[in-house]
Each structure stands twice: as structure tokens, then as C-alpha cells.
N, C-alpha and C. Protein backbone atom coordinates (compact mmCIF):
# COMPACT_ATOMS: atom_id res chain seq x y z
N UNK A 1 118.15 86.67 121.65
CA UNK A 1 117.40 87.14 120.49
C UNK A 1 116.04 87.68 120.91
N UNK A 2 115.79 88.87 119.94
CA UNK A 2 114.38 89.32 120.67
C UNK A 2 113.57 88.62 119.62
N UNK A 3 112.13 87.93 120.47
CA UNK A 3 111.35 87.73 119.55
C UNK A 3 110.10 88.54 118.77
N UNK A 4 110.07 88.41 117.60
CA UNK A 4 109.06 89.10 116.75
C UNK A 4 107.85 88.92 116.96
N UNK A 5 106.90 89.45 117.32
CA UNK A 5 105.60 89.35 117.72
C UNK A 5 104.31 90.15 116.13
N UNK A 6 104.16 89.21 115.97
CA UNK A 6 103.29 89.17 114.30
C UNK A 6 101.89 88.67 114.28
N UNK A 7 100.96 89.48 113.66
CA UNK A 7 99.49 89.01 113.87
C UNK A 7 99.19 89.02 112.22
N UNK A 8 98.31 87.70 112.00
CA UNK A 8 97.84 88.19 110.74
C UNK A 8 96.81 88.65 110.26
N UNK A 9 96.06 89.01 111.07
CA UNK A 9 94.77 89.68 111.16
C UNK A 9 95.27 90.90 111.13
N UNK A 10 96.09 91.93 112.11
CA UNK A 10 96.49 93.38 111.75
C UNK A 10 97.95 93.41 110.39
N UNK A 11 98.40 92.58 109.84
CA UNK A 11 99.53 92.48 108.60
C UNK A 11 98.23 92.40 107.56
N UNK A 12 96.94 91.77 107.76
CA UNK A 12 96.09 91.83 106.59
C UNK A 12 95.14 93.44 106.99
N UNK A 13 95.02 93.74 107.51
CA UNK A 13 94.34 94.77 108.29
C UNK A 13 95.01 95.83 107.34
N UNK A 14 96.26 95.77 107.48
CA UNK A 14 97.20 97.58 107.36
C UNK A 14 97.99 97.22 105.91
N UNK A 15 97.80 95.99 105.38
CA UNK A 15 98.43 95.77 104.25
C UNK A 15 97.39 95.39 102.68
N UNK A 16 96.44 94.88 103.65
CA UNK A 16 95.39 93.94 102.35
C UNK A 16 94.01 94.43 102.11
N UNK A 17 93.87 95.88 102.42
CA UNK A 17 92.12 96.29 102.80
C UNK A 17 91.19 95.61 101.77
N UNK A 18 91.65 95.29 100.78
CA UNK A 18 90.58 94.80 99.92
C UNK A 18 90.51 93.10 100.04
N UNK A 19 91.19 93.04 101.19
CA UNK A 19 90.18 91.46 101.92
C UNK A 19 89.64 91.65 102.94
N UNK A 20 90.54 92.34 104.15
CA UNK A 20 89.98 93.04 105.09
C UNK A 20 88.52 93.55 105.25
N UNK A 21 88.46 95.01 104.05
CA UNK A 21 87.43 95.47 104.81
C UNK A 21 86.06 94.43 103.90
N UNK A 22 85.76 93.16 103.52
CA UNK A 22 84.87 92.44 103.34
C UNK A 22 84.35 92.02 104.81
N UNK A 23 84.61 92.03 105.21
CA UNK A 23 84.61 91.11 107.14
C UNK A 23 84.76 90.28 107.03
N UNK A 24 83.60 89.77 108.38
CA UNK A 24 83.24 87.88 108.67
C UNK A 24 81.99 87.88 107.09
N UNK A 25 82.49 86.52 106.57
CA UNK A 25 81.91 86.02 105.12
C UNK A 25 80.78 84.57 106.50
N UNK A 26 79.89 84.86 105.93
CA UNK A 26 78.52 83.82 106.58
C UNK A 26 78.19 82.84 105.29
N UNK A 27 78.14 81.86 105.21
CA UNK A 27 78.05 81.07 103.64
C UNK A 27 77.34 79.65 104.71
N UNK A 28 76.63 79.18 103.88
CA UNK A 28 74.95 78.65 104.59
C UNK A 28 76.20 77.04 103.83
N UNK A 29 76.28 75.98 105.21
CA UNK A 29 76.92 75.23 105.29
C UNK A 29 76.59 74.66 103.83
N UNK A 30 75.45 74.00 103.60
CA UNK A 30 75.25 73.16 102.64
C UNK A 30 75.40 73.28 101.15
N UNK A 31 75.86 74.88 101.09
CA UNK A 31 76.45 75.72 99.76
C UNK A 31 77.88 75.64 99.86
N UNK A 32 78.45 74.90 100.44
CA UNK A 32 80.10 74.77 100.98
C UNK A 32 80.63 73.76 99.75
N UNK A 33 82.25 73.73 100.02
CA UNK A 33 82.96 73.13 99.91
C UNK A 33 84.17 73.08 101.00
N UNK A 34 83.78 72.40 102.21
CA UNK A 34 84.30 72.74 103.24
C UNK A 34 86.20 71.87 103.18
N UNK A 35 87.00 72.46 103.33
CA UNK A 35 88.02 71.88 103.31
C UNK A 35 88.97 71.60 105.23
N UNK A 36 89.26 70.60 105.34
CA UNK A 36 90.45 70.46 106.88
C UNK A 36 91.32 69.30 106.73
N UNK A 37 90.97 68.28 106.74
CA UNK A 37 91.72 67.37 106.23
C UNK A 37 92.33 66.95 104.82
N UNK A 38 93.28 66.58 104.87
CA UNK A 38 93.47 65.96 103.04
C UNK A 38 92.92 64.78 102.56
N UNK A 39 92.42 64.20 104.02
CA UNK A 39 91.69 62.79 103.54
C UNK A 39 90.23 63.17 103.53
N UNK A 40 89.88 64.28 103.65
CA UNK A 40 88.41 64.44 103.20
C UNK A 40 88.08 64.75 102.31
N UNK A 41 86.70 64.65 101.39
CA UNK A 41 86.50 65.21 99.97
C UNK A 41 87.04 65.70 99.54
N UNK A 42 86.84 67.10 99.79
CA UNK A 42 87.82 68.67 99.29
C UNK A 42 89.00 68.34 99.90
N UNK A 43 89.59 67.56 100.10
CA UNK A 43 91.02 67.79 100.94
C UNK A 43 92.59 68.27 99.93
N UNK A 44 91.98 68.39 98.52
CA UNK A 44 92.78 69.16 97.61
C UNK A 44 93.15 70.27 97.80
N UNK A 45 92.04 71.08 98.28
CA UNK A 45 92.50 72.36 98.94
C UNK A 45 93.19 72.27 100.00
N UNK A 46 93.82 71.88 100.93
CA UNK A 46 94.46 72.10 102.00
C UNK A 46 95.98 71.87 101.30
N UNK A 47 96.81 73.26 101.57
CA UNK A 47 98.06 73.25 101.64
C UNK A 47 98.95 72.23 101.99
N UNK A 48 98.32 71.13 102.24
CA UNK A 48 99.76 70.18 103.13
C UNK A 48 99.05 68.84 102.12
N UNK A 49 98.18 68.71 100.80
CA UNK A 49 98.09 68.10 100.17
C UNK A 49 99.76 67.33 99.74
N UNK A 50 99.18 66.40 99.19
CA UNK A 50 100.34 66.00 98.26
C UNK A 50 100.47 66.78 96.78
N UNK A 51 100.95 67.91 96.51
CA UNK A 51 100.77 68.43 95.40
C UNK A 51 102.08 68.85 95.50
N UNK A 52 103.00 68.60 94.98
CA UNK A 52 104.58 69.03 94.48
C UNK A 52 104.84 70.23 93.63
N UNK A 53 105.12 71.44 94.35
CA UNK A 53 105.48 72.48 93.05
C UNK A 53 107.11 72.51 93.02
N UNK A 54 107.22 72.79 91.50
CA UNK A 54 108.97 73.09 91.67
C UNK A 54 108.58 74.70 91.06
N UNK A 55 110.15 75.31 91.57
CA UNK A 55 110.57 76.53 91.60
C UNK A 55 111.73 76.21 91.39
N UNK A 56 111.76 77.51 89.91
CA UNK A 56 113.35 77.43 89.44
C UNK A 56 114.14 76.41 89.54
N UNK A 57 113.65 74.75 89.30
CA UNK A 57 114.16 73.33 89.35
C UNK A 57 114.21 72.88 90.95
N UNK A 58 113.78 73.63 92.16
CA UNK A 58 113.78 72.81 93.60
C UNK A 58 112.19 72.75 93.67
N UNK A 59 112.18 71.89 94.10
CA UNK A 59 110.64 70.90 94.12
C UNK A 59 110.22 70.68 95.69
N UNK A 60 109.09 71.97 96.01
CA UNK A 60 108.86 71.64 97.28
C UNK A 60 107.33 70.91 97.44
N UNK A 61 107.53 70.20 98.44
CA UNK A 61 106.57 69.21 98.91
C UNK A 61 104.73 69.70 98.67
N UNK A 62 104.80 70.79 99.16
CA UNK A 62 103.61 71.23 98.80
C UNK A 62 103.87 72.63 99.01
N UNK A 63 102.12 73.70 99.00
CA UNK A 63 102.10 74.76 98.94
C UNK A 63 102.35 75.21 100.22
N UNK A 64 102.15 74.24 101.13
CA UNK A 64 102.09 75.12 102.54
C UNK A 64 103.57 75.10 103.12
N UNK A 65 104.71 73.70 102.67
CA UNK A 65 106.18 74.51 102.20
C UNK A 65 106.59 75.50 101.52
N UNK A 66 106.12 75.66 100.55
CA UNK A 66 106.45 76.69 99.76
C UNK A 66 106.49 78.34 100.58
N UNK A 67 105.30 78.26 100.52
CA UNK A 67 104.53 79.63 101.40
C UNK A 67 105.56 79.77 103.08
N UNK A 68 105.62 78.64 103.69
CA UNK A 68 106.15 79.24 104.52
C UNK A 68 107.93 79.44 104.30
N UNK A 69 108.08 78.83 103.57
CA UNK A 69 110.11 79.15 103.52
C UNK A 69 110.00 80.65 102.75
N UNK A 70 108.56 81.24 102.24
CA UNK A 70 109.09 82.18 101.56
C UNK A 70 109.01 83.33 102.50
N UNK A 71 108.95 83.01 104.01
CA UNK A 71 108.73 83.83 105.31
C UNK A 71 110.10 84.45 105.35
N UNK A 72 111.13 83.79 105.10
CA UNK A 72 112.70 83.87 105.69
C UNK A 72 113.63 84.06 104.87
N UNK A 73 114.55 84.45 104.98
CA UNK A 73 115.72 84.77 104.36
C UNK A 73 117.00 84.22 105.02
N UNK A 74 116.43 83.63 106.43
CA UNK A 74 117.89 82.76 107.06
C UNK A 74 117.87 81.19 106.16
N UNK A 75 119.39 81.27 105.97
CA UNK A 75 119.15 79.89 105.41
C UNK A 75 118.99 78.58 106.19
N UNK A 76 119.26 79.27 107.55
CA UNK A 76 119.03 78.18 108.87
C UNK A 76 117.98 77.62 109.05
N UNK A 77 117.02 78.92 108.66
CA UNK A 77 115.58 78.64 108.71
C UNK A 77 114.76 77.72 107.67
N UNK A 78 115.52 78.32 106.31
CA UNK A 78 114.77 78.20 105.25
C UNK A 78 115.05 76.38 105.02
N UNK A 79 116.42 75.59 105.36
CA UNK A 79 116.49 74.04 105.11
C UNK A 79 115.59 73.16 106.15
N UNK A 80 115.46 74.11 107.60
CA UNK A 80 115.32 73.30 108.41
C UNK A 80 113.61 72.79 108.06
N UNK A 81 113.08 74.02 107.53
CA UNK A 81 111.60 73.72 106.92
C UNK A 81 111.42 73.14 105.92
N UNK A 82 112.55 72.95 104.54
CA UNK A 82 112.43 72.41 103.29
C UNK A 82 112.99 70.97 103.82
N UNK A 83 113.75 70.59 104.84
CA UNK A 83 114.11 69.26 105.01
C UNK A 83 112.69 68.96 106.17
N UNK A 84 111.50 69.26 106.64
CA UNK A 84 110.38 69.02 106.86
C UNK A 84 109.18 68.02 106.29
N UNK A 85 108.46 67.48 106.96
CA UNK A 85 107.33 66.85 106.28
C UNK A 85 106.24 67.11 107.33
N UNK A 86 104.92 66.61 106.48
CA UNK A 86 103.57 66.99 107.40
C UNK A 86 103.42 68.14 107.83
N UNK A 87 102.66 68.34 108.67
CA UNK A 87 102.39 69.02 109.97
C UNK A 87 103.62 69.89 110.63
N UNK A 88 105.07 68.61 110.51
CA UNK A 88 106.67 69.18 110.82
C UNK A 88 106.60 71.03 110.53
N UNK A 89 105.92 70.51 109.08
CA UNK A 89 106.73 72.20 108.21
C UNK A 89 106.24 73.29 109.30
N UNK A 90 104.71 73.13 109.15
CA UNK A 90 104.02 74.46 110.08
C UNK A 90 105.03 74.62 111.59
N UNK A 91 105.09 73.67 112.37
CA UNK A 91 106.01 73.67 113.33
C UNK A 91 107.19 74.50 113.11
N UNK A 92 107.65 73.89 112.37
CA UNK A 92 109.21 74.41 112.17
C UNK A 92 109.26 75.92 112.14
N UNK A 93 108.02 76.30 111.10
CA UNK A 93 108.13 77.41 110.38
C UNK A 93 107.45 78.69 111.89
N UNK A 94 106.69 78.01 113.16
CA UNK A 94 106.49 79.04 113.94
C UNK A 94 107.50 79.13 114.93
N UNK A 95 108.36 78.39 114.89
CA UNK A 95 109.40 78.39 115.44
C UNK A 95 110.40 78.98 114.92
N UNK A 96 110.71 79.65 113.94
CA UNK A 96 111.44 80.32 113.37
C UNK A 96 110.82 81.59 113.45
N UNK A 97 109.48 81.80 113.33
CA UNK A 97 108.75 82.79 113.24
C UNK A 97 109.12 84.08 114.06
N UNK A 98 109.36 83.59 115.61
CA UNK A 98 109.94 84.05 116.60
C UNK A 98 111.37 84.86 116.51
N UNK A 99 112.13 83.96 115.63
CA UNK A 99 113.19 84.53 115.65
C UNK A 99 113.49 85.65 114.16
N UNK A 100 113.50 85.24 113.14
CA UNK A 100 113.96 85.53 111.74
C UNK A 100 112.93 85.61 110.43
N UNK A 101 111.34 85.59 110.79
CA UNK A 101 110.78 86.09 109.78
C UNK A 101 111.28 87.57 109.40
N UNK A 102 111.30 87.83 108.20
CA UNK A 102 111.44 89.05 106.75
C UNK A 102 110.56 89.89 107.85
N UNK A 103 111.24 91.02 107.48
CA UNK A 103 110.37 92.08 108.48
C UNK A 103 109.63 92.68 107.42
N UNK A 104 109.52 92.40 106.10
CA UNK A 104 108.68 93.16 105.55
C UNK A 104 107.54 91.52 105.12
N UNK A 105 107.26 91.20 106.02
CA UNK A 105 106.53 89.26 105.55
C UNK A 105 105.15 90.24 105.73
N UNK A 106 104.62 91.15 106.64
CA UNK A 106 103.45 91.83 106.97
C UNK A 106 102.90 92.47 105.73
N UNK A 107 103.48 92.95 104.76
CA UNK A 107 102.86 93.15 102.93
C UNK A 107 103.32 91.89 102.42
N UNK A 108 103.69 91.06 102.46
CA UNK A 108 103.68 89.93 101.59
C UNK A 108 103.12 89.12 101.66
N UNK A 109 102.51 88.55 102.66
CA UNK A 109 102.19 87.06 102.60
C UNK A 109 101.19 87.19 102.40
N UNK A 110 100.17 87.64 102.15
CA UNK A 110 99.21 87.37 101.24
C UNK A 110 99.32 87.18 100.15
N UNK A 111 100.41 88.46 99.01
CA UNK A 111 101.27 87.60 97.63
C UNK A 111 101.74 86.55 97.84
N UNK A 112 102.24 85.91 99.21
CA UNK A 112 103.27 84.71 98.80
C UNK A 112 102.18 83.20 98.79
N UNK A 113 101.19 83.75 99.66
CA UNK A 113 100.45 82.45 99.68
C UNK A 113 99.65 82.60 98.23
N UNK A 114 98.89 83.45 97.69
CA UNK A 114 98.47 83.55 95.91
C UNK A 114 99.91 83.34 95.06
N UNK A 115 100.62 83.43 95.24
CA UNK A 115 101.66 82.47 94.58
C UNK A 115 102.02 81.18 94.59
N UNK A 116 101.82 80.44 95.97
CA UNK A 116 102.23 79.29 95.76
C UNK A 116 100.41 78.88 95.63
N UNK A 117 100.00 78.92 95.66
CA UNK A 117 98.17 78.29 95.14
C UNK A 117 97.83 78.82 93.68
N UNK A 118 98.78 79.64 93.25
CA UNK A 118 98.42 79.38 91.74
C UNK A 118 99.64 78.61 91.04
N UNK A 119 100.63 78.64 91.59
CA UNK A 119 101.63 77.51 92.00
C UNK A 119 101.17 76.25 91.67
N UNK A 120 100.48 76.11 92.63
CA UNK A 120 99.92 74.45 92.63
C UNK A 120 98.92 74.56 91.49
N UNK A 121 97.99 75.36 91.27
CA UNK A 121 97.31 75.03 90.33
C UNK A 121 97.67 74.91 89.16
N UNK A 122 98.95 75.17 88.46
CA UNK A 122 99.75 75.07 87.60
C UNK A 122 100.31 73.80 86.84
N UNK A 123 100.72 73.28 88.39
CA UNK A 123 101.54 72.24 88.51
C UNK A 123 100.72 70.99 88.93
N UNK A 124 99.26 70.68 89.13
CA UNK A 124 98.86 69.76 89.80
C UNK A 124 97.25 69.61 89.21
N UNK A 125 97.14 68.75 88.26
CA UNK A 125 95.95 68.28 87.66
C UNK A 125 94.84 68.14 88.86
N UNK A 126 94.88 67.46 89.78
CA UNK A 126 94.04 67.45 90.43
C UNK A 126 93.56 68.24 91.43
N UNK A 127 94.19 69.37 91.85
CA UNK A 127 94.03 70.46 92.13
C UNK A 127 92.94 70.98 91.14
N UNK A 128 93.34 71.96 90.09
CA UNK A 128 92.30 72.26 89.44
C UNK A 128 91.15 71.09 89.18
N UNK A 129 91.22 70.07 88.67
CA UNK A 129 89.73 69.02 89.01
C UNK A 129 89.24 69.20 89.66
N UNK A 130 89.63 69.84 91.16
CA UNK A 130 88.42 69.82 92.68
C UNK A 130 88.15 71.29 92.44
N UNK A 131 89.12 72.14 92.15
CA UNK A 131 88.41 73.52 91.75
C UNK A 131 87.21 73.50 90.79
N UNK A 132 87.62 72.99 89.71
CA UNK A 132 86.17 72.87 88.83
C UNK A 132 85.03 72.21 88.80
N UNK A 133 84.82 71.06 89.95
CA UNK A 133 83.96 70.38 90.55
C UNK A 133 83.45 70.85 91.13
N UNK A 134 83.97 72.07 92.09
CA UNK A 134 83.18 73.11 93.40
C UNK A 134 83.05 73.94 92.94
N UNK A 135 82.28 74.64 91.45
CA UNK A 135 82.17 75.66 90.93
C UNK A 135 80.78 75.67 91.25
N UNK A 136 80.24 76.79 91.56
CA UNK A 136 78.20 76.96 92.36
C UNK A 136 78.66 76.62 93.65
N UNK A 137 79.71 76.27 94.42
CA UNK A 137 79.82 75.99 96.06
C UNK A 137 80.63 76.98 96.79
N UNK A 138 81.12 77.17 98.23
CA UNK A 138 81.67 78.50 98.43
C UNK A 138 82.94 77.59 99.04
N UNK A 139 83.98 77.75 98.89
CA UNK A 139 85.22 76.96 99.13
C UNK A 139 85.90 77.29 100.70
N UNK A 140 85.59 76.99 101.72
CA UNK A 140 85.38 77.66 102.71
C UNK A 140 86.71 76.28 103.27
N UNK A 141 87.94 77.03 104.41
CA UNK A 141 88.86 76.52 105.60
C UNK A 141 88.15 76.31 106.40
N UNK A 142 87.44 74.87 107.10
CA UNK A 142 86.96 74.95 107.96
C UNK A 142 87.68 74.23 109.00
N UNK A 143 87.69 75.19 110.20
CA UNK A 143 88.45 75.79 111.11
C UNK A 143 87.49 75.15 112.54
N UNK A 144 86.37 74.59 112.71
CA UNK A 144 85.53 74.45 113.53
C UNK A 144 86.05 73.78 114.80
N UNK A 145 87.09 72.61 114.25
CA UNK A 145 88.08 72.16 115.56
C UNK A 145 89.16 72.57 116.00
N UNK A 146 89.17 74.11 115.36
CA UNK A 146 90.43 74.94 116.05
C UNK A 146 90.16 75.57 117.45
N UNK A 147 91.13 75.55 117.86
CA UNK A 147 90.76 76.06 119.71
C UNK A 147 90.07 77.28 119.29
N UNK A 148 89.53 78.51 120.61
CA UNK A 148 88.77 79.36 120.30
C UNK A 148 87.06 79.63 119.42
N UNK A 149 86.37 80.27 120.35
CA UNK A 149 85.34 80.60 119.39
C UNK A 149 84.94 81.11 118.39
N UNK A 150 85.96 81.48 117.69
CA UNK A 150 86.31 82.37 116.70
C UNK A 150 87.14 81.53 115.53
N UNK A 151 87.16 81.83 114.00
CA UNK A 151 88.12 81.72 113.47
C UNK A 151 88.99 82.31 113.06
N UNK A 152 90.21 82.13 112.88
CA UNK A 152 91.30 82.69 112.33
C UNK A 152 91.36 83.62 111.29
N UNK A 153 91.98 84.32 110.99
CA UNK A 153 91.76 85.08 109.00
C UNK A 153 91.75 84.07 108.01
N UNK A 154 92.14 82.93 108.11
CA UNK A 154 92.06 82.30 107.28
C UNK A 154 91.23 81.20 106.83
N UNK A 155 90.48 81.24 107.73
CA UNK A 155 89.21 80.07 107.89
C UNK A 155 87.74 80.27 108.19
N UNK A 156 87.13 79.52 108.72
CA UNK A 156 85.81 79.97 108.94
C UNK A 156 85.27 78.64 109.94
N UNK A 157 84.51 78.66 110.81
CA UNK A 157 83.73 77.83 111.86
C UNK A 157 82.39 77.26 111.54
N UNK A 158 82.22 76.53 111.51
CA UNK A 158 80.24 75.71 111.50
C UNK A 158 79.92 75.89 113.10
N UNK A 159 79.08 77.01 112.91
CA UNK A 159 77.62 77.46 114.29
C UNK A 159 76.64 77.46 113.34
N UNK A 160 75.65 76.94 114.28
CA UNK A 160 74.29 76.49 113.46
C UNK A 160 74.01 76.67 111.94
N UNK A 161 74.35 75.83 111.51
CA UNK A 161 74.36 75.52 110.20
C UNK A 161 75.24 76.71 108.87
N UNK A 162 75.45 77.35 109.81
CA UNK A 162 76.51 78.39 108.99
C UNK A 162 78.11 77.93 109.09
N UNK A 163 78.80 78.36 108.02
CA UNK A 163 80.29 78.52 108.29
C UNK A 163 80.32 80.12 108.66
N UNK A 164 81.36 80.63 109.84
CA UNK A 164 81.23 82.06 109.91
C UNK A 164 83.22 82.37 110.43
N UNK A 165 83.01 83.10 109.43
CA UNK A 165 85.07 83.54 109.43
C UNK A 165 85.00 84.49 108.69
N UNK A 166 86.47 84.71 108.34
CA UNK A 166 86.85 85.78 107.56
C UNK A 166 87.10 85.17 106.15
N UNK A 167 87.46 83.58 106.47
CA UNK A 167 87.32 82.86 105.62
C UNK A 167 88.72 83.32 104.25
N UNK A 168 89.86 83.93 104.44
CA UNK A 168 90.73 84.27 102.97
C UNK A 168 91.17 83.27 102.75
N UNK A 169 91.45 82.60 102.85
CA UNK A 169 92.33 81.21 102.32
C UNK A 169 90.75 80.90 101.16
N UNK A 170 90.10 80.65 101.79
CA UNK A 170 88.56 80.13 101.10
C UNK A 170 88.26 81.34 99.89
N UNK A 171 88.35 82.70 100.06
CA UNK A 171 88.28 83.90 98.93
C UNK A 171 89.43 83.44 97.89
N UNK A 172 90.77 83.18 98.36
CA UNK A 172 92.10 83.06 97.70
C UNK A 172 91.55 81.89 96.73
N UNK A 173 90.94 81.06 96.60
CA UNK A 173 90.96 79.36 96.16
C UNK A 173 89.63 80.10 95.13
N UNK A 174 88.55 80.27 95.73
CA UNK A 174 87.60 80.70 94.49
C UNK A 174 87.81 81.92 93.91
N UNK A 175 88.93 82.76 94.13
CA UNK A 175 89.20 84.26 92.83
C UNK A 175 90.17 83.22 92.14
N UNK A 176 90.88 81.80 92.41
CA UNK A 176 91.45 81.64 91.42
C UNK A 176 90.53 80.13 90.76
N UNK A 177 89.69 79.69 91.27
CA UNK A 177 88.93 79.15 90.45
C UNK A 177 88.30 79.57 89.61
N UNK A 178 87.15 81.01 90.12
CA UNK A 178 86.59 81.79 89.14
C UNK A 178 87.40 82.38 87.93
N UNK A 179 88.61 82.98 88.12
CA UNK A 179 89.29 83.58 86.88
C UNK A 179 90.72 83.20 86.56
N UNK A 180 91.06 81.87 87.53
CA UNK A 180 92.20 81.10 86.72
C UNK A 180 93.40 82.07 86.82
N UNK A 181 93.70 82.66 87.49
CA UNK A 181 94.46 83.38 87.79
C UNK A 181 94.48 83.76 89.26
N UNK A 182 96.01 84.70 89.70
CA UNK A 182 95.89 85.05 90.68
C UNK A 182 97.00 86.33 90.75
N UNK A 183 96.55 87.95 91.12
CA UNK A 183 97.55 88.47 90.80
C UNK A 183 98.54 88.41 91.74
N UNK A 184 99.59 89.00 91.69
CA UNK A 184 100.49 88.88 93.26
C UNK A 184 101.71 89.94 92.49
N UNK A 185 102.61 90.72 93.98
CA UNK A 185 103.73 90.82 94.03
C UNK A 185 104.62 90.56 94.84
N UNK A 186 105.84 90.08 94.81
CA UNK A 186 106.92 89.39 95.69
C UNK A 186 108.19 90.51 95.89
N UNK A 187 108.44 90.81 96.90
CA UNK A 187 110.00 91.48 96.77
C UNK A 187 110.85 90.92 95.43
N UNK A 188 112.14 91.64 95.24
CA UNK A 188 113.27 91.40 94.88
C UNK A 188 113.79 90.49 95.03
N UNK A 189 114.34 90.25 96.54
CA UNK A 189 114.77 88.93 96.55
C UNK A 189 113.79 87.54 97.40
N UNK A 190 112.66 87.68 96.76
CA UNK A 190 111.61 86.72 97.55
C UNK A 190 112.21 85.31 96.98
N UNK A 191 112.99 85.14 96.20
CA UNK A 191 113.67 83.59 95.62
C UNK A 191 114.92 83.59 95.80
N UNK A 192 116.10 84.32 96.96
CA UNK A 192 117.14 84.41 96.78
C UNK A 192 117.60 83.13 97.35
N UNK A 193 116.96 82.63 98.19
CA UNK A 193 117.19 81.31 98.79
C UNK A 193 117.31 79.70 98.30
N UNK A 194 116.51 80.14 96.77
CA UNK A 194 116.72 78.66 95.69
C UNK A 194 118.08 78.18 95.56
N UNK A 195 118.85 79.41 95.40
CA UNK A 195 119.70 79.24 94.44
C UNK A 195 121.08 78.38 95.74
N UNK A 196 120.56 78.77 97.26
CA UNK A 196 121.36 78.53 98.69
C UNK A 196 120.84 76.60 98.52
N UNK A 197 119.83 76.43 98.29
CA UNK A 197 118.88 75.17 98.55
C UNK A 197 119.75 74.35 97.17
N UNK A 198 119.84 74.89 96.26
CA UNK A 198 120.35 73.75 95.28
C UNK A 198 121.62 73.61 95.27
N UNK A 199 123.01 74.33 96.40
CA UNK A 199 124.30 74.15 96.81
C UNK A 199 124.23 73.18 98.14
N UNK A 200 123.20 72.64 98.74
CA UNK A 200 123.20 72.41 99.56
C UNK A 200 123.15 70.66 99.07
């Protein structure tokens, strides 16, 4: 099998300019709502919360299941991540990554992740509670114990008293705190796989 080689910095680059061309976001630490763990304050925001969304009656563990089974269309792929827990899912899901991510995942996943986080906010009282508690704060992935000097697209780093990233996961959480919404579009068959998951 050849493997797929995928960046999400150039899939947000050539697909998402209106996160893109914002840059690196600088937000002065102590104006934060810094999120990494689930056992920390903000740890509502982190995808691998305990927050249960169901879809079309299958009930996945959290958003950061959700988001990643909606990478695939193998169903090989798609149980081995929904029968996942923790940390497991992300694993699973870059390991598949290689082989059988959606070749069109490079325009989507930015819809798929604003889907399953308005998802959760839907479905999960306390989710929105920490959103409306961190309203005047900047909701920032902090990324500071990730390898590299740099953060990811989706996070942001603490250097001297700043968080400094690109920070979208952190934009994604306050456009839907600020306006309670989130727009998105999904392929055709971005749910064809529910219907494989509830024969199973």
C-alpha cells in the first residue's frame, strides 16, 4: 500500500484561507483560557473530554472520535477507532491515516471538526457552562509540551508570557461560543458509515 502523506497546515492553507491567512494569533497568557488536559480547569475543551455525542442513534465517546472516524470511509478503519478509548483513538486514527484517509479529508476537516464541537455543544451541558464562563478570555490549545518549537495549526505555545500559534482549534471554540453556532459543510456521504456501525 502506498502511503498518503497529508499536512494540515497546507489542507488549511489551500482549503480554509479565512483561518489561514489570520497567521500566528499572540494572546497575552493571563487573558487565556488555556486548555491540554481534561483534568485541568478548561479541560472541557479538549476533544477527548468525557462528552458523548450521538449521531443518527450511534453514540460516540467524544468529539475527538467523532472527528476522526469522519476521516475514512474504510469500515476497517472506521470500527477499529469507534471500538477505541483515550489517547487509543488518536493512535488508531494516524495509523490509518497512512493508509485510507478520504482523499478529499484536505477540504473537510475543518467542517468535520466544527461539526463535531457544535456537536458536543449540543449534546453536553457542561461544555457550553465552560464556554460561557470563558467569555472576556481567549480560548487558546495549549500545545507548550508538544515536541518542537513551534505549534501546530491547532494550538498555540507559552514563550514569555505569551501563548503564540495559529491557535484554530482555540478560533473554532470562541466563533462558537461568541455566536452559538458553527457553519460547516460535509460531503454526501460524510455519514455513510453509521448506518455499517449499527449492523455491526
Amino acid at each position: 500500500m502506498v502511503e498518503n502523506k497529508f499536512s494540515v497546515a497546507g489542507a488549511v492553507r489551500d482549503n480554509y484561507p479565512e483561518y489561514w491567512n489570520r497567521g500566528i494569533q499572540t494572546y497575552p497568557a493571563a487573558e487565556c483560557a488555556p486548555f491540554c488536559k481534561v483534568a485541568d480547569k478548561w479541560g472541557a475543551f479538549s476533544n477527548f473530554g468525557d462528552t458523548p455525542i450521538t449521531v443518527e442513534g450511534v453514540t460516540f465517546k467524544n468529539s475527538e472520535q467523532l472527528f476522526q472516524i469522519l476521516k475514512f470511509t474504510s469500515m476497517e478503519a472506521v470500527m477499529d477507532i469507534f471500538k477505541a478509548n483515550g489517547q487509543t483513538i488518536k493512535m488508531k486514527a494516524k495509523k490509518w491515516n497512512k493508509i485510507c484517509a478520504r482523499p478529499d479529508w484536505g477540504t473537510t476537516l475543518v467542517d468535520a471538526m466544527k461539526f463535531a464541537i457544535l456537536k458536543k455543544y449540543e449534546q453536553n451541558p457542561n461544555f457550553r457552562e465552560a464556554l460561557e464562563e470563558s467569555r472576556g478570555l481567549y480560548i487558546v490549545e495549549d500545545q507548550t509540551t508538544f515536541r518542537g518549537d513551534s505549534a501546530n495549526t491547532w494550538g498555540a505555545k507559552l514563550i514569555d508570557g505569551n501563548y503564540i500559534g495559529p491557535n484554530l482549534m482555540g478560533q473554532l471554540l470562541m466563533e462558537l461560543r461568541d455566536n452559538g453556532l458553527l457553519e460547516y459543510k460535509l460531503p454526501d456521504n460524510a455519514f455513510d458509515f453509521i448506518k455499517s456501525i449499527k449492523k455491526q
